[in-house]
N, C-alpha and C. Protein backbone atom coordinates (compact mmCIF):
# COMPACT_ATOMS: atom_id res chain seq x y z
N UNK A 1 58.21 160.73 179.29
CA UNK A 1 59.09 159.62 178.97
C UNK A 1 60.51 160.08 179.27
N UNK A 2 61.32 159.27 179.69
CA UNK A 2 63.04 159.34 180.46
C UNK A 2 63.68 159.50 179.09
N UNK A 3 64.96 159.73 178.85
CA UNK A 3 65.45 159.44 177.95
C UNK A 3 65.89 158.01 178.04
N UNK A 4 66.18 157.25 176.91
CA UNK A 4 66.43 155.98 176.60
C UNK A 4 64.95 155.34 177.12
N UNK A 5 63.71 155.90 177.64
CA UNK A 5 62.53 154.92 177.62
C UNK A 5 62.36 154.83 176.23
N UNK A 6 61.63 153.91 175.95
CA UNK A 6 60.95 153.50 174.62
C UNK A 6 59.53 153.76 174.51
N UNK A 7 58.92 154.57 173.86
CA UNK A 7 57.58 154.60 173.77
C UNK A 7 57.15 152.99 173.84
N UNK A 8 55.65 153.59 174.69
CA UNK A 8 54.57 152.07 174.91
C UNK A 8 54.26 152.21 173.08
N UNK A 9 53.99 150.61 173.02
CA UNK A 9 53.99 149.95 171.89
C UNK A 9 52.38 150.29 171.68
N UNK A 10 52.09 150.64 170.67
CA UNK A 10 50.62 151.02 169.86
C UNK A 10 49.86 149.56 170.27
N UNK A 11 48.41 149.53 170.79
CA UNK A 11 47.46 148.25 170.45
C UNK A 11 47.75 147.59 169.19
N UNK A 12 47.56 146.49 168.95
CA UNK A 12 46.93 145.53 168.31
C UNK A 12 46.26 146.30 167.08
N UNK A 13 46.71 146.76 166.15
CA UNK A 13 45.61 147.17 164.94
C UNK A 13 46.02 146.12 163.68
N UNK A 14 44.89 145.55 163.26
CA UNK A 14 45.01 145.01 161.92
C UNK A 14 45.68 145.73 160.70
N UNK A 15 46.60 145.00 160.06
CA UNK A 15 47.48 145.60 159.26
C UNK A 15 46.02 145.90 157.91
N UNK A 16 46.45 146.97 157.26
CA UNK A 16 45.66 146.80 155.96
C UNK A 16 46.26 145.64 155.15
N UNK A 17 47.14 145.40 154.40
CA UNK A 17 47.36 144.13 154.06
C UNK A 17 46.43 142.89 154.25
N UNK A 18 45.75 142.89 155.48
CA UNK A 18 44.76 142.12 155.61
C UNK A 18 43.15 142.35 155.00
N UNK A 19 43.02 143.10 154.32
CA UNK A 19 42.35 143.65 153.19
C UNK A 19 42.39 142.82 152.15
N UNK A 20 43.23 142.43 151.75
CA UNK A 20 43.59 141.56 150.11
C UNK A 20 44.33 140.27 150.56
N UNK A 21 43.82 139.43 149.84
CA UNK A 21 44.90 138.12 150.54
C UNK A 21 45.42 138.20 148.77
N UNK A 22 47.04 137.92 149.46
CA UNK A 22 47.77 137.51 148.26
C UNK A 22 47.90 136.57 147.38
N UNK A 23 47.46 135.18 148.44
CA UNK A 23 47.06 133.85 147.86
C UNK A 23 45.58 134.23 146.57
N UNK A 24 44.93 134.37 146.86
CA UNK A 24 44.00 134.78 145.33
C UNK A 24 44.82 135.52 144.67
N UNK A 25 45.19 136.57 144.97
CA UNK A 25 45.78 137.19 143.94
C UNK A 25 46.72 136.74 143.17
N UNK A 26 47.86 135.94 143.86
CA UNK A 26 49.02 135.13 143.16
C UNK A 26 48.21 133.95 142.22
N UNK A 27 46.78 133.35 142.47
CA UNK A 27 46.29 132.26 141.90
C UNK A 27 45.79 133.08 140.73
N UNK A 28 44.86 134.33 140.54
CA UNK A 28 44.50 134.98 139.25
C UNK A 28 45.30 135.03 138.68
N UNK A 29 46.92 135.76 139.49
CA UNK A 29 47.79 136.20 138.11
C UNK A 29 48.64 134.49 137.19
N UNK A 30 48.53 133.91 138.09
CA UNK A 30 49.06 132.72 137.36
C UNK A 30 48.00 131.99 136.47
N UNK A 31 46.60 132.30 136.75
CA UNK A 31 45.78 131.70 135.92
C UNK A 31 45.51 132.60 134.38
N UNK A 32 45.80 134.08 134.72
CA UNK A 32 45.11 134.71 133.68
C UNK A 32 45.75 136.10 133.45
N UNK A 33 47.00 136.13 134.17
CA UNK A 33 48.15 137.09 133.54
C UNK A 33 47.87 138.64 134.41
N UNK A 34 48.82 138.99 134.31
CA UNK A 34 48.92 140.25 135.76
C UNK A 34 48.41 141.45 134.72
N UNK A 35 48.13 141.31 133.46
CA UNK A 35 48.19 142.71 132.53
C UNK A 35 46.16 142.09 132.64
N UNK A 36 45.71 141.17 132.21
CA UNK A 36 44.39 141.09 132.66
C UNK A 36 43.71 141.44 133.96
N UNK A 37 44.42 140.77 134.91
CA UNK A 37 44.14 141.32 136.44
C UNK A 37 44.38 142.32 136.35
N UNK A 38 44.87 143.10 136.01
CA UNK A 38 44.68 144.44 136.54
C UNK A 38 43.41 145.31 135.56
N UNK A 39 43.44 144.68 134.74
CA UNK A 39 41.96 145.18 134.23
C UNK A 39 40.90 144.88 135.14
N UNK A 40 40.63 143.36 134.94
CA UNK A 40 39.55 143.13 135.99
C UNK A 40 39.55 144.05 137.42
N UNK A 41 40.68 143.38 138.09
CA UNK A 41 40.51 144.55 139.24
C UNK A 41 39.81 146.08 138.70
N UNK A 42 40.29 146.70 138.06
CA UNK A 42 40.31 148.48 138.03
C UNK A 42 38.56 147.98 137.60
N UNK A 43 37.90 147.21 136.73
CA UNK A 43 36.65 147.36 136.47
C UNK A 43 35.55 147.19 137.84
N UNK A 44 36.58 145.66 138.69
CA UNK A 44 35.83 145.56 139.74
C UNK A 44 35.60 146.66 140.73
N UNK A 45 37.03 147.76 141.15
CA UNK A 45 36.96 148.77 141.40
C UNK A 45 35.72 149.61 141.04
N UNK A 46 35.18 150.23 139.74
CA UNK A 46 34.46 151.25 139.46
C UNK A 46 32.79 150.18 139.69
N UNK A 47 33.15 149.14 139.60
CA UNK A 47 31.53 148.48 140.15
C UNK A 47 31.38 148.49 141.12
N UNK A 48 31.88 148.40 141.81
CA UNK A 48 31.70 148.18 143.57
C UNK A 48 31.48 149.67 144.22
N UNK A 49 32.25 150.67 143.35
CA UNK A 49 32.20 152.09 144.09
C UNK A 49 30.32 152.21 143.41
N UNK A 50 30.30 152.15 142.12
CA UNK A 50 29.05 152.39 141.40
C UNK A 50 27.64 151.18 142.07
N UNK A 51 28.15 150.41 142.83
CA UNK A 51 27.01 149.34 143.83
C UNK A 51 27.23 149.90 144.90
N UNK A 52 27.98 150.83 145.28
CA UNK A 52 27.66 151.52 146.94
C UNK A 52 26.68 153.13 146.26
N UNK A 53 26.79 153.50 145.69
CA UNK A 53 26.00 154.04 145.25
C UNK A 53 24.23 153.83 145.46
N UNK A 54 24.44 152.98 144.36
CA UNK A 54 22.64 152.12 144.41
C UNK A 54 22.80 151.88 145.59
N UNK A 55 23.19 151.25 146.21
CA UNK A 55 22.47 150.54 147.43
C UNK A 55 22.48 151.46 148.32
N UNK A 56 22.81 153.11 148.70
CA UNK A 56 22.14 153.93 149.14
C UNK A 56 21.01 154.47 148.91
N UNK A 57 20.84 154.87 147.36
CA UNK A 57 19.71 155.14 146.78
C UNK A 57 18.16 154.37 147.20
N UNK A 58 18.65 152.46 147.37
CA UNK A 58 17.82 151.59 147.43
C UNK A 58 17.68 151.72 149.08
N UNK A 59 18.47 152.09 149.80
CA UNK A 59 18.19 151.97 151.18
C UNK A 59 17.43 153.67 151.50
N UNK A 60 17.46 154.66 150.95
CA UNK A 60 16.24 155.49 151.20
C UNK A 60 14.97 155.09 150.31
N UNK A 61 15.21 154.25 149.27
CA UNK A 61 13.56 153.92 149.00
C UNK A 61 12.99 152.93 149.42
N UNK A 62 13.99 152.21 150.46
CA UNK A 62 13.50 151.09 151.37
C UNK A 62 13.36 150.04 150.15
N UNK A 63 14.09 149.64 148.90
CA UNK A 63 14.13 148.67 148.42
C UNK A 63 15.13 147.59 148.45
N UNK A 64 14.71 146.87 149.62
CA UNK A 64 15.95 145.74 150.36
C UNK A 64 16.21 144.29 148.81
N UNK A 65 15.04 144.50 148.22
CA UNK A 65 15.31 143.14 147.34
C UNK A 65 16.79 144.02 146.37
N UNK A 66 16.80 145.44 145.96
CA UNK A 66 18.11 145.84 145.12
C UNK A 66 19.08 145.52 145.90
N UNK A 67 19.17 146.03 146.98
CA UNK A 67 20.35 145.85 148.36
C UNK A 67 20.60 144.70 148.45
N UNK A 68 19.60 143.63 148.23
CA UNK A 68 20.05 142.34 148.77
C UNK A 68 20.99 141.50 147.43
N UNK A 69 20.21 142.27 146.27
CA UNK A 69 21.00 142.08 145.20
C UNK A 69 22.83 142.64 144.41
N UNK A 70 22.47 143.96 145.18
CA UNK A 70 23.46 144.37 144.61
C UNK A 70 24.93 143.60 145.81
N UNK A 71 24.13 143.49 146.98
CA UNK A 71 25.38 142.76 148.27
C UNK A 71 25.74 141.53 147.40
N UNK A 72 24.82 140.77 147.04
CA UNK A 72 25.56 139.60 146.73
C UNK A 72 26.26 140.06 145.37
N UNK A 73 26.35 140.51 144.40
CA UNK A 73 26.93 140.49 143.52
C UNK A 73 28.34 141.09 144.25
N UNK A 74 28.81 142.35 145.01
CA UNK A 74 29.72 142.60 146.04
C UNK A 74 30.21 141.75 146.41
N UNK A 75 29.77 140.65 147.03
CA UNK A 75 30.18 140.14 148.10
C UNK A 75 31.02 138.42 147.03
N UNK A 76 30.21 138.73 145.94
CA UNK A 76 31.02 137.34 144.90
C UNK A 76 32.06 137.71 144.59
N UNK A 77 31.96 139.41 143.97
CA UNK A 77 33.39 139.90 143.14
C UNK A 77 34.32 140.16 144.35
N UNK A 78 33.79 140.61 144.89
CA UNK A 78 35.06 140.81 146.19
C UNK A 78 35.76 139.35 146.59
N UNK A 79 35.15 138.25 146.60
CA UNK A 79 35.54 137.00 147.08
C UNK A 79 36.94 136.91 145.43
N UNK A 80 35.81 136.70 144.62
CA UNK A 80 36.90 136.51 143.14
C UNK A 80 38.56 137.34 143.43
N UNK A 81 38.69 138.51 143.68
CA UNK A 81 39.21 139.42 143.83
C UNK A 81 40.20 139.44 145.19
N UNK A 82 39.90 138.58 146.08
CA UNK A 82 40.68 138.50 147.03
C UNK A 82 40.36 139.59 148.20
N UNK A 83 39.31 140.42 148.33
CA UNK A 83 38.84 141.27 149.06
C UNK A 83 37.86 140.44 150.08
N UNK A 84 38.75 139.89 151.03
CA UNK A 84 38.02 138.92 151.78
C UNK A 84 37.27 139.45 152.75
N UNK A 85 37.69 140.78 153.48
CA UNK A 85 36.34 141.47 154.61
C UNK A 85 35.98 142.12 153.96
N UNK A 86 36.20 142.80 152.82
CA UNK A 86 34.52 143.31 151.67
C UNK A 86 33.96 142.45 151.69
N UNK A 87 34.26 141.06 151.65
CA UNK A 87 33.52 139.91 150.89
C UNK A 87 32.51 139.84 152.43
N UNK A 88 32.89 139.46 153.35
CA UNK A 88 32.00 139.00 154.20
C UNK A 88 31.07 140.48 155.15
N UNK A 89 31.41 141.55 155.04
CA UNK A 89 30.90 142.55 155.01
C UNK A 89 29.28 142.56 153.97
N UNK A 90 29.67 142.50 152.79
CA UNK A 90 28.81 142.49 151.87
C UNK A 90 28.12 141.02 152.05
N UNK A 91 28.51 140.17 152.39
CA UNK A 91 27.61 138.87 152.94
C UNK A 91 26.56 139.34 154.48
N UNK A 92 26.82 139.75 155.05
CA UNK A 92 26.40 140.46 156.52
C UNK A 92 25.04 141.51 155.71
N UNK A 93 25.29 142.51 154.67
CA UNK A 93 24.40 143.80 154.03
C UNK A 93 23.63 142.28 152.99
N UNK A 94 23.28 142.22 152.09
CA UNK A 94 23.43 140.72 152.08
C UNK A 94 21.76 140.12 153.26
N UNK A 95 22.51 139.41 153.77
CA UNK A 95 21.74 138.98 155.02
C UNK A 95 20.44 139.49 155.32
N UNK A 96 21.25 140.72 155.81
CA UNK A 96 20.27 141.53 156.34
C UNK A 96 19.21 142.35 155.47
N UNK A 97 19.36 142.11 154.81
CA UNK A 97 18.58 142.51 153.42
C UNK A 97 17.30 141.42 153.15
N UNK A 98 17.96 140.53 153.29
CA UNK A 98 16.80 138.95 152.99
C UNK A 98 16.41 138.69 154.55
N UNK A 99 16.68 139.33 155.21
CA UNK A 99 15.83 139.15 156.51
C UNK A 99 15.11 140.38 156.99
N UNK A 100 15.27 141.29 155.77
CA UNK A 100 14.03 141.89 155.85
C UNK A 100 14.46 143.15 157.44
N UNK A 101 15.78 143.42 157.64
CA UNK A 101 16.12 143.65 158.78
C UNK A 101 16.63 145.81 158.30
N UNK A 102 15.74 146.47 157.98
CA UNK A 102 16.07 147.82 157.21
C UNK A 102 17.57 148.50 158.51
N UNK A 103 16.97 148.02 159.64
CA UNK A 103 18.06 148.92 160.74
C UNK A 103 19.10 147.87 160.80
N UNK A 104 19.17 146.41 160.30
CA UNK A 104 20.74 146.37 159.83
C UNK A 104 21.42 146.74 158.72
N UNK A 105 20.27 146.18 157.98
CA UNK A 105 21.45 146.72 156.04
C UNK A 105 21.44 147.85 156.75
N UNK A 106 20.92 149.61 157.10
CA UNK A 106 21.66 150.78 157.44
C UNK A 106 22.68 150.49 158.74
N UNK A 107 22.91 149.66 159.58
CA UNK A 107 24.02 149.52 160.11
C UNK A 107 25.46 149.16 159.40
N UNK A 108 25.08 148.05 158.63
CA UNK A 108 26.34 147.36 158.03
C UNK A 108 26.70 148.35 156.97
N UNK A 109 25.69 149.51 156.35
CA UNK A 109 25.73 150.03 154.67
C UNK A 109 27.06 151.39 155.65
N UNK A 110 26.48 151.63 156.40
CA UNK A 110 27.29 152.69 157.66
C UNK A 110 28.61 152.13 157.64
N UNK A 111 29.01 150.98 157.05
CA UNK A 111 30.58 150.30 157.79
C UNK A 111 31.03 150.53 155.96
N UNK A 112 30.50 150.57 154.98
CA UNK A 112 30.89 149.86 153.58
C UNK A 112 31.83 151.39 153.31
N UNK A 113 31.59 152.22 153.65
CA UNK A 113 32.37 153.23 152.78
C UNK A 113 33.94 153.24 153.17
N UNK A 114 33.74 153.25 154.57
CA UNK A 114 35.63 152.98 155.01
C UNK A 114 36.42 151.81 154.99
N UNK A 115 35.16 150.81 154.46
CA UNK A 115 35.82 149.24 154.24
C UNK A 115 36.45 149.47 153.00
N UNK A 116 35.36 150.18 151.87
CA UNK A 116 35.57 150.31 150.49
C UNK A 116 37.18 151.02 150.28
N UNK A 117 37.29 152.48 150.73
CA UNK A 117 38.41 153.08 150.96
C UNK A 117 39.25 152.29 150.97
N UNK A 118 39.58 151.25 152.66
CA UNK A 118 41.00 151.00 152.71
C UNK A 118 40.89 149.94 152.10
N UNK A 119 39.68 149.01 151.59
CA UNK A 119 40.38 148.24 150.27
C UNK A 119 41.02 148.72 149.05
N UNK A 120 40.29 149.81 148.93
CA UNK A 120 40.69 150.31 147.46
C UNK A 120 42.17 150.82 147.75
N UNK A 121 42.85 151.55 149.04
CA UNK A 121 44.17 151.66 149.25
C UNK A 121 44.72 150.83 149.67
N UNK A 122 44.96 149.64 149.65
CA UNK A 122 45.37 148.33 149.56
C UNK A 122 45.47 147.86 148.58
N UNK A 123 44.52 148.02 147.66
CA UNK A 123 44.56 147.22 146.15
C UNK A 123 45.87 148.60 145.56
N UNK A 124 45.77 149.57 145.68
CA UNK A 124 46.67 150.80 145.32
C UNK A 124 48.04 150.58 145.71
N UNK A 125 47.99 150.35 147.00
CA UNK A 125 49.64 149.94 147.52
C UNK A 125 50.02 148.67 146.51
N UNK A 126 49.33 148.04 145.87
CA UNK A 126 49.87 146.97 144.94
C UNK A 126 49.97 146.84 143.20
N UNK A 127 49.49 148.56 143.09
CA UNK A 127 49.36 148.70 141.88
C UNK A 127 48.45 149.14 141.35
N UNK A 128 47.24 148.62 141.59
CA UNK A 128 45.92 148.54 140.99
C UNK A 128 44.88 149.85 141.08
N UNK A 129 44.60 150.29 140.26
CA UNK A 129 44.20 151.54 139.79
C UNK A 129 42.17 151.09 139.37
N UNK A 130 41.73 152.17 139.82
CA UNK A 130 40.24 151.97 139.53
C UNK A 130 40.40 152.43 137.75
N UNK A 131 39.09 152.22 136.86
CA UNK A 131 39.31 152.67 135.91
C UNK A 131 39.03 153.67 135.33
């Protein structure tokens, strides 16, 4: 690079911010107070880490009906919560679970841990603490 060039501009990466929509979140705290939300959140936090758990456990004993269960319960609280690609992530594990599909739930279960992460450092950049 010359001096005075400008570095080439980075691709296209999705901001994390796009992790959490603020619109839910601004609608919880006005419905039910920012000192509650943040409870809920930090509980939803330690369930969701404690449902990626099981649903490894359930995906080496090949039990897709827990997986299919524990996704949807994921995939509700994450919606509640404003965790909108957890939410449809866990709709996808989910799916594939009730279709009986073992080499997708282990495809999609393969995507949940770094989804989980940068939600959970997203919900962090805003405060919110697991419990």
């Amino acid at each position: 690079m010359k001096n005075g060039d400008e570095p080439a501009e980075s691709p296209d990466i999705q901001p994390a911010a796009n992790l959490v929509n603020d619109d839910v979140l601004n609608q919880l705290h006005n419905d039910a107070g920012p000192a509650l939300v943040s409870e809920l959140i930090a509980a939803y936090m330690a369930e969701t880490d404690e449902r990626l758990v099981r649903i490894a456990v359930a995906i080496e004993d090949g039990n897709l009906d827990e997986i299919g269960a524990d996704a949807h319960s994921m995939k509700s609280s994450s919606g509640t919560f404003g965790a909108l690609p957890l939410q449809a992530l866990s709709a996808r594990l989910e799916a594939a679970a009730m279709q009986r599909d073992a080499a997708a739930v282990e495809a999609v279960h393969d995507e949940l841990p770094a989804m989980i992460s940068e939600t959970w450092r997203e919900f962090g950049a805003r405060g919110y603490r697991r419990e």
